[in-house]
N, C-alpha and C. Protein backbone atom coordinates (compact mmCIF):
# COMPACT_ATOMS: atom_id res chain seq x y z
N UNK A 1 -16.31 9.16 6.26
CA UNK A 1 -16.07 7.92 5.57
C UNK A 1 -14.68 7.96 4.95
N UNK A 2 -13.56 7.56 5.79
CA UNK A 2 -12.31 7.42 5.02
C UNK A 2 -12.34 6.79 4.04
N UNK A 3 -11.18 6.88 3.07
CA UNK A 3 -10.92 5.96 1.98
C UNK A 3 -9.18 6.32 1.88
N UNK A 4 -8.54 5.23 2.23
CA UNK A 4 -7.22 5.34 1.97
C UNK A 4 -6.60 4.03 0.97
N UNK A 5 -6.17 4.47 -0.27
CA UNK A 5 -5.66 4.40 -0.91
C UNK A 5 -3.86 3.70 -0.96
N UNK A 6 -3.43 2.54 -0.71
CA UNK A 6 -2.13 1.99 -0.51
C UNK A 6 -1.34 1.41 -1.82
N UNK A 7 -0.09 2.12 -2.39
CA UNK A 7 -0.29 1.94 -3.46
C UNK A 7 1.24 1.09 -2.75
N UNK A 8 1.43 0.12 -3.67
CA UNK A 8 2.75 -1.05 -3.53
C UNK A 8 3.35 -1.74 -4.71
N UNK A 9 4.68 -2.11 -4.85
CA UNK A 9 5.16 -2.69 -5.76
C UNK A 9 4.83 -3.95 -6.09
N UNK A 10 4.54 -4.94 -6.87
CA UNK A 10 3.85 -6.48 -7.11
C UNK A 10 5.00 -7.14 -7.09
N UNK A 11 5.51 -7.15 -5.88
CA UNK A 11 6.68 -8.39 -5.47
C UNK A 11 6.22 -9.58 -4.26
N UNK A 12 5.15 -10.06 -4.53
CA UNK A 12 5.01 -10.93 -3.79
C UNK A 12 4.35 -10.97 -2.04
N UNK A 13 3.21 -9.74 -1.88
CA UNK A 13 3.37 -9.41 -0.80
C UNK A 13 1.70 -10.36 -0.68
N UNK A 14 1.90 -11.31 0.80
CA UNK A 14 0.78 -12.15 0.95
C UNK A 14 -0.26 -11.65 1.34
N UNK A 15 -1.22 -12.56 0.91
CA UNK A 15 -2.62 -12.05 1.42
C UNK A 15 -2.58 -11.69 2.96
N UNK A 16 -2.30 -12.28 3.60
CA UNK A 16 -2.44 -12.34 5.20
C UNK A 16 -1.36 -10.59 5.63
N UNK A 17 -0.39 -10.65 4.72
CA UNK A 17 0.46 -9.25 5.20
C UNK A 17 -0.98 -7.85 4.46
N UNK A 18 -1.32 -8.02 3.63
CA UNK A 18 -2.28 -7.16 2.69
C UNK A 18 -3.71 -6.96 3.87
N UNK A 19 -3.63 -8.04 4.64
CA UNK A 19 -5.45 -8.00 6.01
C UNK A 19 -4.51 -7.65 6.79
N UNK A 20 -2.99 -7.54 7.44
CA UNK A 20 -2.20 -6.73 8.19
C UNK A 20 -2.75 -5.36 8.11
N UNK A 21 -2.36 -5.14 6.67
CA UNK A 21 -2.30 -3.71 6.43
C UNK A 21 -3.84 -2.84 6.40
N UNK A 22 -4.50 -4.03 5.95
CA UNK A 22 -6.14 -3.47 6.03
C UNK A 22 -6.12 -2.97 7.43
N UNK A 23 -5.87 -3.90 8.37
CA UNK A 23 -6.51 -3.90 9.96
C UNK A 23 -5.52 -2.49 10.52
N UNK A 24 -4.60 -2.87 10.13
CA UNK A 24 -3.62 -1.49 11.05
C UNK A 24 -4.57 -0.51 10.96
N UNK A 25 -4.47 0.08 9.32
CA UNK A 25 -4.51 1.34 9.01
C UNK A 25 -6.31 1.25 9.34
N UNK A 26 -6.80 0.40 9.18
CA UNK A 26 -8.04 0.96 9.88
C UNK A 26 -8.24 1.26 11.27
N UNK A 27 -7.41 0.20 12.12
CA UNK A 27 -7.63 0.77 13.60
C UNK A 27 -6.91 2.09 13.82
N UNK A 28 -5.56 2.19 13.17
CA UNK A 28 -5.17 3.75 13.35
C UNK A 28 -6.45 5.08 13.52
N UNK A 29 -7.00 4.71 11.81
CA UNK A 29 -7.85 5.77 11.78
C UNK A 29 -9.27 6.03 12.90
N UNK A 30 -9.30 4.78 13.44
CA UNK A 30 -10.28 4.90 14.47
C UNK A 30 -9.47 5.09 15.11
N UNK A 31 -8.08 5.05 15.67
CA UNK A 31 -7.22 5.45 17.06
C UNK A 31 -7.69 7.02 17.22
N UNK A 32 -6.84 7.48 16.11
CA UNK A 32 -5.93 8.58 16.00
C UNK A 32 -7.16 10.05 15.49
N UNK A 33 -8.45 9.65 14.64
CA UNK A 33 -9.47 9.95 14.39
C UNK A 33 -10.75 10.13 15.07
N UNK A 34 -10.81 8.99 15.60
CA UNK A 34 -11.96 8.28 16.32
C UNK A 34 -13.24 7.99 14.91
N UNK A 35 -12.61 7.72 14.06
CA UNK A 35 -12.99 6.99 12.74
C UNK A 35 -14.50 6.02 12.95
N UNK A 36 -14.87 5.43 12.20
CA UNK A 36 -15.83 4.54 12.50
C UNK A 36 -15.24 2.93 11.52
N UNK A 37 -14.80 1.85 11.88
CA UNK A 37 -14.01 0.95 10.93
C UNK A 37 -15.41 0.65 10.22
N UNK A 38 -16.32 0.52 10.13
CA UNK A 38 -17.48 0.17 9.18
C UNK A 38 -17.88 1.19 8.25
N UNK A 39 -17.51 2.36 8.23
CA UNK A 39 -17.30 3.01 6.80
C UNK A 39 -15.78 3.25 6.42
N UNK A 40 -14.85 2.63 6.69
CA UNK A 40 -13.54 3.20 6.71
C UNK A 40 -13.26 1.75 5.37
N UNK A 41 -12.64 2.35 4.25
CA UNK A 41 -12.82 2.04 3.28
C UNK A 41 -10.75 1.94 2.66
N UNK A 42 -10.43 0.63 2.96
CA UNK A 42 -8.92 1.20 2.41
C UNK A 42 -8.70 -0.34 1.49
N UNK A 43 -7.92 0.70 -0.17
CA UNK A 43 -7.84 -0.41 -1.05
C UNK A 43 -6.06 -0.47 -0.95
N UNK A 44 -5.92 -1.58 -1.62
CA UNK A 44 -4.50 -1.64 -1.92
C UNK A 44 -4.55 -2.24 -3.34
N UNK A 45 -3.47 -1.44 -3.91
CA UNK A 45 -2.92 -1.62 -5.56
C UNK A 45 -1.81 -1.81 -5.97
N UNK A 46 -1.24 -2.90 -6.56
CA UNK A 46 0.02 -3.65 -6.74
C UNK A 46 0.21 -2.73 -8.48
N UNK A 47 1.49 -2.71 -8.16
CA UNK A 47 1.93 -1.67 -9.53
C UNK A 47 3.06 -2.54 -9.63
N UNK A 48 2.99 -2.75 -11.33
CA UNK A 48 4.71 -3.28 -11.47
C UNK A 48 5.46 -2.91 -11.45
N UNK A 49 7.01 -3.30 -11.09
CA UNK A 49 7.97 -2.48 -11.00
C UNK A 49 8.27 -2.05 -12.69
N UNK A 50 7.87 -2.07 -13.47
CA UNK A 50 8.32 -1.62 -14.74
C UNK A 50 7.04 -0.08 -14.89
N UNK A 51 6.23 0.07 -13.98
CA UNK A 51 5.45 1.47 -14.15
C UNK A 51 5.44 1.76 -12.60
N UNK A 52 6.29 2.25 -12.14
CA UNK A 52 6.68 2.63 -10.86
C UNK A 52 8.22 3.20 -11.00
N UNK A 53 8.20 4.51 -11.26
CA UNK A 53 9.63 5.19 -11.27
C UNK A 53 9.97 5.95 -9.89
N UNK A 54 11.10 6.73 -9.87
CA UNK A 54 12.07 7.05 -8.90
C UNK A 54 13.29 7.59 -9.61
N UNK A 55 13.16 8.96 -9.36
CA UNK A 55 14.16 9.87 -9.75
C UNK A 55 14.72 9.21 -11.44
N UNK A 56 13.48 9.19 -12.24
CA UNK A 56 13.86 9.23 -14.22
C UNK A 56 14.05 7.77 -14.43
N UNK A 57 13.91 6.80 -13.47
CA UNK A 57 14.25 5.51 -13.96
C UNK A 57 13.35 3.61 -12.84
N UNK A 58 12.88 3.56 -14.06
CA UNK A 58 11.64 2.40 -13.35
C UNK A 58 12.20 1.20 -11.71
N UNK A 59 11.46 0.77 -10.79
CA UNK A 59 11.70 0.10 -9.61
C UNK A 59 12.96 -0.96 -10.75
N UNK A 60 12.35 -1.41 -11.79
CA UNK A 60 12.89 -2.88 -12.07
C UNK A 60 14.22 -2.38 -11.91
N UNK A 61 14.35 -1.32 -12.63
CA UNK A 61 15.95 -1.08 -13.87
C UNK A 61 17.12 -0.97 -12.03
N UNK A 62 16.18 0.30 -11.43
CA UNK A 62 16.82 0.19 -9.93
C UNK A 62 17.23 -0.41 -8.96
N UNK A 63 16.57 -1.99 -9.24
CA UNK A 63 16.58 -3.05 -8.73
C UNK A 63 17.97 -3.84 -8.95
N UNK A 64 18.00 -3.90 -10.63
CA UNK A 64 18.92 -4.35 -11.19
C UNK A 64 20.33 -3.86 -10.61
N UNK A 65 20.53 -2.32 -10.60
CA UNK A 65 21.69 -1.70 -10.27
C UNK A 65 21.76 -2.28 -8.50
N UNK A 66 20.85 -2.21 -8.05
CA UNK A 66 21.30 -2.83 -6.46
C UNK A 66 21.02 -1.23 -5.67
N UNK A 67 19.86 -0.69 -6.28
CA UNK A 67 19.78 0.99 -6.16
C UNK A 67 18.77 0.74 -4.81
């Protein structure tokens, strides 16, 4: 019973790209596994860029610089 875990920044990413990402990574794991997609279990979690760092300093502040 997989469970994969997709963690992402909260900039706007659509529902329809988010059932992209469901469907890939589940058919992968049945590709590449031979998985079963009816227990294959994958969430996705939007983090703001103000609690999401990178080398001592948050997505936003990095953003700002053009980093």
């Amino acid at each position: 019973m997989p469970y994969v875990n997709i963690k992402i920044t909260r900039e706007g990413a659509t529902a329809e790209q988010k059932q992209e990402l469901i469907r890939g990574v589940t058919r992968l794991l049945q590709d590449v596994l031979g998985k079963n997609p009816q227990t294959t279990f994958v969430i996705i979690e939007e983090v703001d860029t103000d609690n999401w760092g990178i080398a001592g300093e948050t997505v936003t502040e990095r953003r700002r610089q053009g980093k």
